[in-house]
C-alpha atoms as a PDB file:
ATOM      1  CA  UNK A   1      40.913  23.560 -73.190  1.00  0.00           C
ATOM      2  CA  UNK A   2      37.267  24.405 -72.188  1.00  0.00           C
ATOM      3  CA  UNK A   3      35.122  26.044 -74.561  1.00  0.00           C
ATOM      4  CA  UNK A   4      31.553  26.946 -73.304  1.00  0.00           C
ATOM      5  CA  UNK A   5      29.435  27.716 -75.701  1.00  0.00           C
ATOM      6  CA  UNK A   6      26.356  30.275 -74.903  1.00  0.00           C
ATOM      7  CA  UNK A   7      22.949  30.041 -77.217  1.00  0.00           C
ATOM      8  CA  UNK A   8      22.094  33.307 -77.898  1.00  0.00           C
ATOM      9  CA  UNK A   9      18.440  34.141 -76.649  1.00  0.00           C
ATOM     10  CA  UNK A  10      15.532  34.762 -79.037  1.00  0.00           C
ATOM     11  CA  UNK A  11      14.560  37.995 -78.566  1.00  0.00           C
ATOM     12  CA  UNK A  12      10.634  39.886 -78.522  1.00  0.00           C
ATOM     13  CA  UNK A  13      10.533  42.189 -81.019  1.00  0.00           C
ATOM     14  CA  UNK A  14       7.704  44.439 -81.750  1.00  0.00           C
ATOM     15  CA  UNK A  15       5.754  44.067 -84.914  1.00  0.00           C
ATOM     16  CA  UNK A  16       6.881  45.391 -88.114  1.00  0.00           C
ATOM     17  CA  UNK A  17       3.898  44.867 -90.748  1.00  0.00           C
ATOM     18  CA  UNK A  18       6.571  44.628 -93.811  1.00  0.00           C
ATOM     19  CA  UNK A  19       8.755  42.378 -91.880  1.00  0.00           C
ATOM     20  CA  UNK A  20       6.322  40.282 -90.113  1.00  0.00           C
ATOM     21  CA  UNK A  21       2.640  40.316 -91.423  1.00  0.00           C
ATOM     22  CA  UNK A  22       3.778  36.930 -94.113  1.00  0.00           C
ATOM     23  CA  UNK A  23       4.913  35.041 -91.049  1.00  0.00           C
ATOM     24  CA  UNK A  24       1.771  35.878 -89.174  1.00  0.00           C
ATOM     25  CA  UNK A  25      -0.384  35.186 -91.660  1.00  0.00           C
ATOM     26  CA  UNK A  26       1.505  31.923 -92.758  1.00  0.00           C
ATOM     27  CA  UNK A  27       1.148  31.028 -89.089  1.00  0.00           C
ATOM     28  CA  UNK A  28      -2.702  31.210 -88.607  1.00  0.00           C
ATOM     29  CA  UNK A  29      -3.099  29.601 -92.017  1.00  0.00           C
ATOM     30  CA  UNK A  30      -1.272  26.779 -90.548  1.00  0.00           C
ATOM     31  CA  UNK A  31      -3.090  26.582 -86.701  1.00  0.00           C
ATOM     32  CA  UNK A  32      -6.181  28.437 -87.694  1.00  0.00           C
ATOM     33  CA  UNK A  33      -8.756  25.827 -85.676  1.00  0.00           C
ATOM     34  CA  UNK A  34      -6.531  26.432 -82.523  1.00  0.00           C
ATOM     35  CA  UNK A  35      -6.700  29.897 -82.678  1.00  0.00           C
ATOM     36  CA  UNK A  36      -9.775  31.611 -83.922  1.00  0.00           C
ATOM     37  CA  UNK A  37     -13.097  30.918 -82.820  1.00  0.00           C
ATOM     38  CA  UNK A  38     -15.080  32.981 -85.847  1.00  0.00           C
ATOM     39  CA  UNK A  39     -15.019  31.872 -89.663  1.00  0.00           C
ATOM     40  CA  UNK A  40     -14.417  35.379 -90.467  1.00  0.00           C
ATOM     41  CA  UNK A  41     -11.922  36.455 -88.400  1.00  0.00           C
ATOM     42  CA  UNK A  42      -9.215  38.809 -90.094  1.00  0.00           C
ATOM     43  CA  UNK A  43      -5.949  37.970 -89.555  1.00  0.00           C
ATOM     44  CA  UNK A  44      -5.129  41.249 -92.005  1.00  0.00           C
ATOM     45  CA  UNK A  45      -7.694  43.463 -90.212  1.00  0.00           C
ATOM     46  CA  UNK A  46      -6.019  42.634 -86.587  1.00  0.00           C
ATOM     47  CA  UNK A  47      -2.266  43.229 -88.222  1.00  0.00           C
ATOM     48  CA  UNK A  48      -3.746  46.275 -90.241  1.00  0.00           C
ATOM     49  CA  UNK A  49      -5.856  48.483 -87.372  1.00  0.00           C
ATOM     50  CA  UNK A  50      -3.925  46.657 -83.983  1.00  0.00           C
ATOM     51  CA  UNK A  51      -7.080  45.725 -83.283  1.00  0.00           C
ATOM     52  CA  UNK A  52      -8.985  42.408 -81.586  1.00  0.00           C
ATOM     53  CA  UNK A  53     -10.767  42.147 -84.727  1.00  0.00           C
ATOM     54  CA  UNK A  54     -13.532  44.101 -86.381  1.00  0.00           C
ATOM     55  CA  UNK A  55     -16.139  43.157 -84.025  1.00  0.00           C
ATOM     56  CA  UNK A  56     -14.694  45.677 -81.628  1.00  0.00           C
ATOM     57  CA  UNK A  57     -13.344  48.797 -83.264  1.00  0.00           C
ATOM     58  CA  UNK A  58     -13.511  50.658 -79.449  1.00  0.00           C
ATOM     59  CA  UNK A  59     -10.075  49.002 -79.521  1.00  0.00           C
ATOM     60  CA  UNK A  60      -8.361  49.894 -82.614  1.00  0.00           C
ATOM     61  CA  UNK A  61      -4.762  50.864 -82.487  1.00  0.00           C
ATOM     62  CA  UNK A  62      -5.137  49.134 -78.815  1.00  0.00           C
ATOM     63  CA  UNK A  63      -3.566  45.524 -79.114  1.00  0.00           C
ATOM     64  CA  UNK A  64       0.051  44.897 -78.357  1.00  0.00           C
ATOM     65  CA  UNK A  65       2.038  42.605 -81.097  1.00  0.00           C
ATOM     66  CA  UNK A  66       5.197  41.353 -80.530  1.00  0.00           C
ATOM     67  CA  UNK A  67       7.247  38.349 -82.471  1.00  0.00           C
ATOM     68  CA  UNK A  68       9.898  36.187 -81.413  1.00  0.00           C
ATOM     69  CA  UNK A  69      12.861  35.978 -83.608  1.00  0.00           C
ATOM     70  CA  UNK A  70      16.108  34.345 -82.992  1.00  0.00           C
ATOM     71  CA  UNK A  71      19.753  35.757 -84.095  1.00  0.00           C
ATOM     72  CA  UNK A  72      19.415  35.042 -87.678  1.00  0.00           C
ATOM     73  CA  UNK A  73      16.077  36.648 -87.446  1.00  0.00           C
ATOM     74  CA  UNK A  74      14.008  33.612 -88.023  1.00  0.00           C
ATOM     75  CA  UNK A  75      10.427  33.647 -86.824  1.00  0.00           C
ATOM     76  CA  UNK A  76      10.103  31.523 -83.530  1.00  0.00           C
ATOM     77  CA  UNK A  77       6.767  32.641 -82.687  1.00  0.00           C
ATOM     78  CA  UNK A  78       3.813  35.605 -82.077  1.00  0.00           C
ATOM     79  CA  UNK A  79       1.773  36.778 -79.043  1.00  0.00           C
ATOM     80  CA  UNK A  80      -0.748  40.010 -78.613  1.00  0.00           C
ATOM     81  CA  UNK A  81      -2.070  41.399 -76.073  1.00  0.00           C
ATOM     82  CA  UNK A  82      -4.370  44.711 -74.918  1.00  0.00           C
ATOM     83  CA  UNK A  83      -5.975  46.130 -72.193  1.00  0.00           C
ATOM     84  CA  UNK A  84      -9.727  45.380 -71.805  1.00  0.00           C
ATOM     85  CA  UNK A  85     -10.284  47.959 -69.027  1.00  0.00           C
ATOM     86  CA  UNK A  86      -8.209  49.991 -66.774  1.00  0.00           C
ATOM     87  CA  UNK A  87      -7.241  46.918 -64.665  1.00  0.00           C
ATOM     88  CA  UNK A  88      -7.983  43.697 -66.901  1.00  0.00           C
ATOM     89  CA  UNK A  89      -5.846  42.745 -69.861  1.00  0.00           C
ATOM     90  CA  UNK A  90      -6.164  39.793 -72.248  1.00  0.00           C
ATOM     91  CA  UNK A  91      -3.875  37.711 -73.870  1.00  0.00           C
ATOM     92  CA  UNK A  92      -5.480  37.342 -77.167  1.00  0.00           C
ATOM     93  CA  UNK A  93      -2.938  35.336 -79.544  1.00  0.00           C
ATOM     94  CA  UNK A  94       0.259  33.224 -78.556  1.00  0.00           C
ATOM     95  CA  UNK A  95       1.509  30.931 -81.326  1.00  0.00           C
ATOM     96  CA  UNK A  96       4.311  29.437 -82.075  1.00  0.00           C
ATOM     97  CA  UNK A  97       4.964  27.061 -85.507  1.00  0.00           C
ATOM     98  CA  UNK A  98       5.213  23.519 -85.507  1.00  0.00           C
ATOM     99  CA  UNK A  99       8.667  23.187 -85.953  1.00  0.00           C
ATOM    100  CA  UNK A 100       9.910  25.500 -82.929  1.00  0.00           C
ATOM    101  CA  UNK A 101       7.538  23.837 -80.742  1.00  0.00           C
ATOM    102  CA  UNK A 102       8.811  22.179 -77.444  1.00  0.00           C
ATOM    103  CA  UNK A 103      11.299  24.716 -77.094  1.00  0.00           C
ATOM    104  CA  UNK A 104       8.940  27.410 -74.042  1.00  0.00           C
ATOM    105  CA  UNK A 105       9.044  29.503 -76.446  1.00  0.00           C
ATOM    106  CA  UNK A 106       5.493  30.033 -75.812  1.00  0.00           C
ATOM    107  CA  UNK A 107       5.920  30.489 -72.144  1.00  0.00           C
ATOM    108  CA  UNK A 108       8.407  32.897 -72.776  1.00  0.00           C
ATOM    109  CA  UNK A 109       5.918  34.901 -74.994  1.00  0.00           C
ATOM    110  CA  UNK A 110       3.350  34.201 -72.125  1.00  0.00           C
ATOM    111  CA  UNK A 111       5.541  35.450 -69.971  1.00  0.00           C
ATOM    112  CA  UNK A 112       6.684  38.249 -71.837  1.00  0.00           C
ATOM    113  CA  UNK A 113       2.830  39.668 -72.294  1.00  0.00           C
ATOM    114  CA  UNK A 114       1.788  39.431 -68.648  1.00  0.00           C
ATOM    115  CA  UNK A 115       5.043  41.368 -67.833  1.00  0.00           C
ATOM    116  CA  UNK A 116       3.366  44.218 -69.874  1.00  0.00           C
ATOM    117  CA  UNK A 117       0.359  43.764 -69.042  1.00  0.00           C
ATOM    118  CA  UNK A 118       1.497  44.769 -65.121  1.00  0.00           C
ATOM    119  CA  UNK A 119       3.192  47.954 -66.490  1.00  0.00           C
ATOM    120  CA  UNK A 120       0.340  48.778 -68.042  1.00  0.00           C
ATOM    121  CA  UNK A 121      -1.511  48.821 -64.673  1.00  0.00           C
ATOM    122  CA  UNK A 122      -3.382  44.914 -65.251  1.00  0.00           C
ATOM    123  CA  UNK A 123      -4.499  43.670 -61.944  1.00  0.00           C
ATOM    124  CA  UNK A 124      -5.882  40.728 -63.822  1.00  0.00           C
ATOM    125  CA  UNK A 125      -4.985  38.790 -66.946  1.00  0.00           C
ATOM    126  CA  UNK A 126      -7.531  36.633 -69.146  1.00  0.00           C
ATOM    127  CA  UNK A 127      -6.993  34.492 -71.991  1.00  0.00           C
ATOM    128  CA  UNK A 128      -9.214  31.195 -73.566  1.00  0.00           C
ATOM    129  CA  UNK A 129      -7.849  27.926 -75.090  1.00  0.00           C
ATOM    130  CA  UNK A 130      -9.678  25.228 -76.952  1.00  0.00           C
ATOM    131  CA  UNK A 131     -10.765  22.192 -74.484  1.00  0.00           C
ATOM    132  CA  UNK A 132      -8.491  19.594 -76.305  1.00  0.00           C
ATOM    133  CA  UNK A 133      -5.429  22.199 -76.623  1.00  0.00           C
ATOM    134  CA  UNK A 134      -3.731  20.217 -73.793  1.00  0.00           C
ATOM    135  CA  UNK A 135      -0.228  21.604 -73.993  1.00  0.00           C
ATOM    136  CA  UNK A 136      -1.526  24.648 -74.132  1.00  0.00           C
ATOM    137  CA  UNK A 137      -3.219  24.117 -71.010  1.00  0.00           C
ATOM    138  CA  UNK A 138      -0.404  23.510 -69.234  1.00  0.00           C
ATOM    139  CA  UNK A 139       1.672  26.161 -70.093  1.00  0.00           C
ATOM    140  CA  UNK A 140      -0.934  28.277 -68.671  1.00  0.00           C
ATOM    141  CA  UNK A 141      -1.018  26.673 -65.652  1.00  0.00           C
ATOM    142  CA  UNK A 142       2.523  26.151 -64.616  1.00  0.00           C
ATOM    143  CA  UNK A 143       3.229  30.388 -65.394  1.00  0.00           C
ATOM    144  CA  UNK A 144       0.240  30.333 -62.952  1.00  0.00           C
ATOM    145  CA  UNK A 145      -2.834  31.023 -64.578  1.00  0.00           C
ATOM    146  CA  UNK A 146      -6.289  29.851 -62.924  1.00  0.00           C
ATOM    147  CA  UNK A 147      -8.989  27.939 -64.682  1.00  0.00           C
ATOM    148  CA  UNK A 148     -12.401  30.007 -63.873  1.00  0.00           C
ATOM    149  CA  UNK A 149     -14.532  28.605 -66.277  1.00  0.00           C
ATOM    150  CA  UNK A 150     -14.925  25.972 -69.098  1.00  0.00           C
ATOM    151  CA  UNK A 151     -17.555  24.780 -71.773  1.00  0.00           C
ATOM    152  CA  UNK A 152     -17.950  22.127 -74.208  1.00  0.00           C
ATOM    153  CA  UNK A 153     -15.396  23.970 -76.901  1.00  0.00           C
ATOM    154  CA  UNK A 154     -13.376  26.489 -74.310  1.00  0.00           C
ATOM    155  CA  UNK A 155     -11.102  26.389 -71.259  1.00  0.00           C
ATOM    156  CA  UNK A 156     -11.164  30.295 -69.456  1.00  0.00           C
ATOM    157  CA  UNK A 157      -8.472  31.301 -67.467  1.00  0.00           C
ATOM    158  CA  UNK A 158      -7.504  34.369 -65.113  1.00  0.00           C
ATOM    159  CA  UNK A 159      -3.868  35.259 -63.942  1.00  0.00           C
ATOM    160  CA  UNK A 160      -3.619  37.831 -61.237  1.00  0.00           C
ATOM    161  CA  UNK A 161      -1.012  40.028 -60.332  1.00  0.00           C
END
């Protein structure tokens, strides 16, 4: 007898602030040097208003949240994403825990938010990673993002559709 056994794919969800907003907040407590760049960056503010952050209120109610959750409904992971312009998006958050990592979750996320970004009418894609954030790094380049620019603390990259 053959069995074959199927995993069942972790699914995007969108954000649900009662359902979500711990594991969010748990997760930049726990990566917070990877992925904010200001001291006083509001996690709560971004989950709150769906906004960048509170240095640009232009795009409140604007930013995309989704979470990955498996079939138990475990948190695998977070990514956001908004529309700069008419034709430029930006991937502003993609994280996954510790203890899911290794598992392209991330790139599925990745993948996931430039897929949206398209059918919201993105001819472009941008999103910035620390210098040392290595894996990171290549993620974005195998799903086929472009370097354009890099300083002593940041690595900028483009993905066009």
């Amino acid at each position: 007898d053959r069995h074959i056994y199927q995993m069942a794919q972790p699914r995007v969800v969108d954000f649900v602030y009662e359902r979500d907003a711990q594991d969010i907040h748990t997760l930049f407590n726990n990566n917070w040097y990877w992925l904010i760049s200001s001291p006083d960056y509001s996690v709560e503010y971004m989950l709150v208003n769906r906004s960048p952050g509170h240095r640009h209120p232009e795009y409140n109610g604007k930013l995309h949240m989704k979470v990955l959750r498996d079939q138990q409904n475990e948190f695998l992971g977070y990514c956001s994403y908004y529309m700069k312009t008419d034709t430029e998006g930006t991937i502003l958050f993609v994280a996954v825990p510790s203890e899911h990592r290794g598992k392209r979750y991330a790139e599925l996320l990745v993948r996931y938010a430039l897929d949206r970004l398209k059918d919201l009418g993105a001819h472009e894609a941008n999103l910035v990673t620390r210098v040392e954030n290595f894996s990171a790094q290549a993620l974005y380049k195998r799903v086929g993002f472009e370097e354009i620019n890099r300083d002593q603390i940041y690595v900028y990259y483009r993905y066009q559709f």
